[in-house]
Protein backbone atom coordinates (compact mmCIF):
# COMPACT_ATOMS: atom_id res chain seq x y z
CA UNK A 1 51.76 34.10 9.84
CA UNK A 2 53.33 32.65 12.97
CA UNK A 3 52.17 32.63 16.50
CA UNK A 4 54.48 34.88 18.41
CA UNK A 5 52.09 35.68 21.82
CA UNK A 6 53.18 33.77 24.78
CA UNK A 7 50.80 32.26 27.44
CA UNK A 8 50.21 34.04 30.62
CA UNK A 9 48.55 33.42 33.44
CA UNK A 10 47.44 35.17 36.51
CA UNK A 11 47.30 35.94 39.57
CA UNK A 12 50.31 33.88 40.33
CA UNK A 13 50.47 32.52 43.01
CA UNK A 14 47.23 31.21 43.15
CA UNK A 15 45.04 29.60 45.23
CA UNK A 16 42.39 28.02 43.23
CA UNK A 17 41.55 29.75 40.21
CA UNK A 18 43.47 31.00 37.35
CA UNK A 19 43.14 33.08 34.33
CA UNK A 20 44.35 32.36 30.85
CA UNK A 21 45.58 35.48 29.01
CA UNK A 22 45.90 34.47 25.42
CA UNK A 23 45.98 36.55 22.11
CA UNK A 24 42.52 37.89 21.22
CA UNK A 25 43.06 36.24 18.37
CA UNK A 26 43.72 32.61 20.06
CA UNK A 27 41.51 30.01 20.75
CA UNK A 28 42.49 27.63 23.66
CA UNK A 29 40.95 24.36 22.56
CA UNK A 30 42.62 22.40 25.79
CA UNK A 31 44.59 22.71 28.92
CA UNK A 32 46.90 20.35 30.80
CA UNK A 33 48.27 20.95 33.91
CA UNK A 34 51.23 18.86 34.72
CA UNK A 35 53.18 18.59 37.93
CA UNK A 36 57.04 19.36 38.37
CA UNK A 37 57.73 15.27 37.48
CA UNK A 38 55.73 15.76 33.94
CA UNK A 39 52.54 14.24 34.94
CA UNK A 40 49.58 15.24 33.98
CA UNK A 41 47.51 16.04 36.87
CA UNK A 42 44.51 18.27 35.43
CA UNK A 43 43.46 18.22 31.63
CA UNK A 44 40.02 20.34 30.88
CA UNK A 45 38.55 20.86 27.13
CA UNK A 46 37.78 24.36 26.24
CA UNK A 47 38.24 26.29 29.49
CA UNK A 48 35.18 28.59 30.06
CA UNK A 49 36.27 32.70 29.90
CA UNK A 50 40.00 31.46 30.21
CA UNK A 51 39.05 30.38 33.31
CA UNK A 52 40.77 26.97 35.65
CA UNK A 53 40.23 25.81 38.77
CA UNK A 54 43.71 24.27 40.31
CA UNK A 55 41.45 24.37 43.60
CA UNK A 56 42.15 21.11 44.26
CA UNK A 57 46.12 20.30 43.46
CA UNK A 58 48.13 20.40 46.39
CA UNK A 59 50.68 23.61 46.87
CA UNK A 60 53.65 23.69 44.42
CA UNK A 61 55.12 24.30 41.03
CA UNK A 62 53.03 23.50 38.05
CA UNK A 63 53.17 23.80 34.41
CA UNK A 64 49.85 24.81 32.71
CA UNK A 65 50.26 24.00 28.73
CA UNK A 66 47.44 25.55 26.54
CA UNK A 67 46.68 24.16 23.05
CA UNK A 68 45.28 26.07 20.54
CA UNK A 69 45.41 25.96 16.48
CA UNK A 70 48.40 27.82 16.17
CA UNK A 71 50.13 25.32 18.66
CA UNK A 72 51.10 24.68 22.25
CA UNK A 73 52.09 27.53 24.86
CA UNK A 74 52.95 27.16 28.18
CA UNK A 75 53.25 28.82 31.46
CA UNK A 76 54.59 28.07 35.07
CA UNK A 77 52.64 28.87 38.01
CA UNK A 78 52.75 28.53 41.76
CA UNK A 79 49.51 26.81 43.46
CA UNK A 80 49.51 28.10 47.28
C-alpha cells in the first residue's frame, strides 16, 4: 500500500510555532527545516504532538521535510 497523504502544515504564516498535520496513520520520525538555498537550518527527532518551534529562524521561505516510514513529505511555509 503506498503513501498517498501529503504533509501540511499550519497556521502559515507563522511566527514561531507550527503544526504537523500528517495521516493518522503516519509516524513522523524526523523533521528538517531547510532554508530557500537547501540548508539545513533546524533538524528535531520525533517532534512532540506534531509540534515545531521555527521561533528562532529569521522571516522567510522555508521548506519543512518530514520523514516517516512510508518516506519523506514536504511542505513550504512562510516564517513572519
Amino acid at each position: 500500500m503506498g503513501f498517498t497523504h501529503p504533509l501540511t502544515v499550519s497556521p502559515n504564516p507563522t511566527n514561531g510555532l507550527l503544526r504537523l498535520h500528517r495521516a493518522p496513520s503516519a509516524q513522523i520520525d524526523a523533521v528538517e527545516v531547510l532554508d530557500v538555498n537547501g540548508r539545513v537550518v533546524l533538524r528535531t527527532g520525533r517532534p512532540a504532538d506534531d509540534l515545531i518551534d521555527l521561533g528562532s529562524l529569521e522571516s522567510g521561505v522555508y521548506v519543512v521535510r518530514a520523514f516517516m516510514q512510508e518516506g519523506m513529505r514536504t511542505a513550504r511555509v512562510v516564517r513572519e
